[in-house]
C-alpha atoms as a PDB file:
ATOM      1  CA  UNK A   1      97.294 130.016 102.181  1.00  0.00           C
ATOM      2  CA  UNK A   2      97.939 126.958 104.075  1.00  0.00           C
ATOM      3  CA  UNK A   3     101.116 126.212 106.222  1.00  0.00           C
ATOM      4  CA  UNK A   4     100.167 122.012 105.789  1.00  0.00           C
ATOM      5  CA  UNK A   5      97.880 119.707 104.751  1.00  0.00           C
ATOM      6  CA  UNK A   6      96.974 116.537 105.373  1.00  0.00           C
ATOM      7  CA  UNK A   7      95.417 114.683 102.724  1.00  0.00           C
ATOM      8  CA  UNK A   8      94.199 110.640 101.689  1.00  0.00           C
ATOM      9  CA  UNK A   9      95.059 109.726 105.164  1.00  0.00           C
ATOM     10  CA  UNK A  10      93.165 106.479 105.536  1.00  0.00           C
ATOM     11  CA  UNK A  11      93.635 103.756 108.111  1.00  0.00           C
ATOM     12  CA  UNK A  12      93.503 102.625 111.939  1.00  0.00           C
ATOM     13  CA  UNK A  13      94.677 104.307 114.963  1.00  0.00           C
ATOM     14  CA  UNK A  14      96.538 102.163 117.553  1.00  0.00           C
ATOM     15  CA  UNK A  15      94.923 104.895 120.274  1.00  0.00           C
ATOM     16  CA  UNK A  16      91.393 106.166 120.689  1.00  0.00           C
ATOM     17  CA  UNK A  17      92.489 110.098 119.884  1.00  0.00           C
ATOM     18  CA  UNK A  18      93.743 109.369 116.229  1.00  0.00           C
ATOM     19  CA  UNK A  19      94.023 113.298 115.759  1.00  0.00           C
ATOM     20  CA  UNK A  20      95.736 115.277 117.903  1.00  0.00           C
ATOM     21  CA  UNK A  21      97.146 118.908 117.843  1.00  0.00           C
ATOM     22  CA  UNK A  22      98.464 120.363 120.937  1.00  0.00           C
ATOM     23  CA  UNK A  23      99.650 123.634 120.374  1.00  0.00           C
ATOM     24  CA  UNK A  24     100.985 126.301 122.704  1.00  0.00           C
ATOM     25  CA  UNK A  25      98.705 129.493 123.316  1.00  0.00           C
ATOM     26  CA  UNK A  26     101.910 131.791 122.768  1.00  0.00           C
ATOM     27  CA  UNK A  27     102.714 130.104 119.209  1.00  0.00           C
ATOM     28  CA  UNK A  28      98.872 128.305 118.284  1.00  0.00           C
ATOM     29  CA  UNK A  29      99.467 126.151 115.097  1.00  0.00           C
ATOM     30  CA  UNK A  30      97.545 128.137 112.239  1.00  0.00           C
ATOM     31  CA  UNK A  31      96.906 127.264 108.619  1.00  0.00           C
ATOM     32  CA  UNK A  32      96.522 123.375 108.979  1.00  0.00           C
ATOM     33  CA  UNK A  33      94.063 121.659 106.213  1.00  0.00           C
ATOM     34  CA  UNK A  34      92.791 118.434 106.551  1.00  0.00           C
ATOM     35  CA  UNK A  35      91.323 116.694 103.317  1.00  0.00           C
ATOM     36  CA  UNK A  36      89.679 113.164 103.028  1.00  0.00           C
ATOM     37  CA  UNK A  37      91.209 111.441 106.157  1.00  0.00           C
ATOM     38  CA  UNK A  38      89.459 108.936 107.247  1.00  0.00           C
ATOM     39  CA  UNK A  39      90.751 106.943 110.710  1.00  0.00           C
ATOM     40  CA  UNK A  40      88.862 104.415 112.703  1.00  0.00           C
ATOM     41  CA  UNK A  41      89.918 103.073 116.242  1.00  0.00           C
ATOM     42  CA  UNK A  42      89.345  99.083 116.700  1.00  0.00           C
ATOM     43  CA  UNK A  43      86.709  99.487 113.694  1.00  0.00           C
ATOM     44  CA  UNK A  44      84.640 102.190 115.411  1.00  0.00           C
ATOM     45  CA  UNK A  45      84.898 106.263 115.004  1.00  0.00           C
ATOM     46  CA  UNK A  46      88.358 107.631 115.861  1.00  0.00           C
ATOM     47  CA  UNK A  47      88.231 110.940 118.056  1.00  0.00           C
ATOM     48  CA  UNK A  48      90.513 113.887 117.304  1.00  0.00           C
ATOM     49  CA  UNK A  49      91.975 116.667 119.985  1.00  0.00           C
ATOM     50  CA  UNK A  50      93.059 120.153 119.241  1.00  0.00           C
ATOM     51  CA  UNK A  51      94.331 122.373 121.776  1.00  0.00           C
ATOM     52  CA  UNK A  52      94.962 126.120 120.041  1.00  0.00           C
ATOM     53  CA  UNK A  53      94.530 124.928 116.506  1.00  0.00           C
ATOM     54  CA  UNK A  54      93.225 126.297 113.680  1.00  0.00           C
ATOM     55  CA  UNK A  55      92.341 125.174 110.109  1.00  0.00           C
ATOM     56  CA  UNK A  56      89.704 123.988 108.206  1.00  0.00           C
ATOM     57  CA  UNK A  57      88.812 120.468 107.051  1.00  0.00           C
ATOM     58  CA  UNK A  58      87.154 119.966 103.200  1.00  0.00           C
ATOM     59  CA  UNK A  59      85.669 115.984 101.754  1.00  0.00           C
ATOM     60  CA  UNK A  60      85.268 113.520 104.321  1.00  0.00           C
ATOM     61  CA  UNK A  61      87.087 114.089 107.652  1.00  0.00           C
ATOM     62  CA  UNK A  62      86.904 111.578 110.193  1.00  0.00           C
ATOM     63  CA  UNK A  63      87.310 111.991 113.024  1.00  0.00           C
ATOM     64  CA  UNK A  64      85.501 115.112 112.954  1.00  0.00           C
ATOM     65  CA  UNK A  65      87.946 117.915 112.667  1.00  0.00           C
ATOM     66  CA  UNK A  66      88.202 119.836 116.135  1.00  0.00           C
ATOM     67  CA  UNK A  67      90.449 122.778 114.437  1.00  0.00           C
ATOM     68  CA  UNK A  68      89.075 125.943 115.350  1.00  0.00           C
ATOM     69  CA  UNK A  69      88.006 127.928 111.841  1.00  0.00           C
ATOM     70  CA  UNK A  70      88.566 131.409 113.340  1.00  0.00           C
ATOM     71  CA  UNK A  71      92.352 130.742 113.998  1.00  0.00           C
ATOM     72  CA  UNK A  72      92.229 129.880 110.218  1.00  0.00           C
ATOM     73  CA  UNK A  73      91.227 133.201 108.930  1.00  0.00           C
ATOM     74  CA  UNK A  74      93.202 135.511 111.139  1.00  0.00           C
ATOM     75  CA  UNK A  75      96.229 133.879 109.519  1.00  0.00           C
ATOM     76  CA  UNK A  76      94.624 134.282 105.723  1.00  0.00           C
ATOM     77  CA  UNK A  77      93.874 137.804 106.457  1.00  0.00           C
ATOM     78  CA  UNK A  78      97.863 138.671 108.119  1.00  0.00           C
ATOM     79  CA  UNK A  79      99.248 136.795 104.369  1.00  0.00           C
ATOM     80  CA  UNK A  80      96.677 139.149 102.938  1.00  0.00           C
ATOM     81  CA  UNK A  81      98.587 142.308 104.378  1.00  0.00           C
END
């Protein structure tokens, strides 16, 4: 189960990181799916920042997802319980 996705995100980024999560390591943001987004930055590859994120991206993803996969499945496995 995902908390949030984001999905057909297409465009340009007015600032170089396009993607960013910055999550605290007490509360880490968990559950996020990205799925076909595709930014550019002054027509060249957009970068992306995560900071205690987890997720998992499926189709094209660009920038090229920094969520952490592990984060991802710890939360599957807790809904699981």
């Amino acid at each position: 189960m995902f908390v949030i996705t984001y999905q057909d995100i297409h465009g340009s980024s007015a600032k170089e990181i396009a993607v960013k999560f910055d999550c605290s390591k007490k509360y880490p943001c968990t559950g996020i799916k990205l799925e076909d987004v595709n930014l550019t930055y002054h027509n060249q590859a957009a970068e992306a920042s995560c900071t205690n994120a987890g997720g998992v991206a499926s189709g094209l993803v660009q920038p090229t997802s920094c969520l952490h996969p592990y984060t991802a499945r710890r939360e599957l496995m807790v809904d699981d319980l």
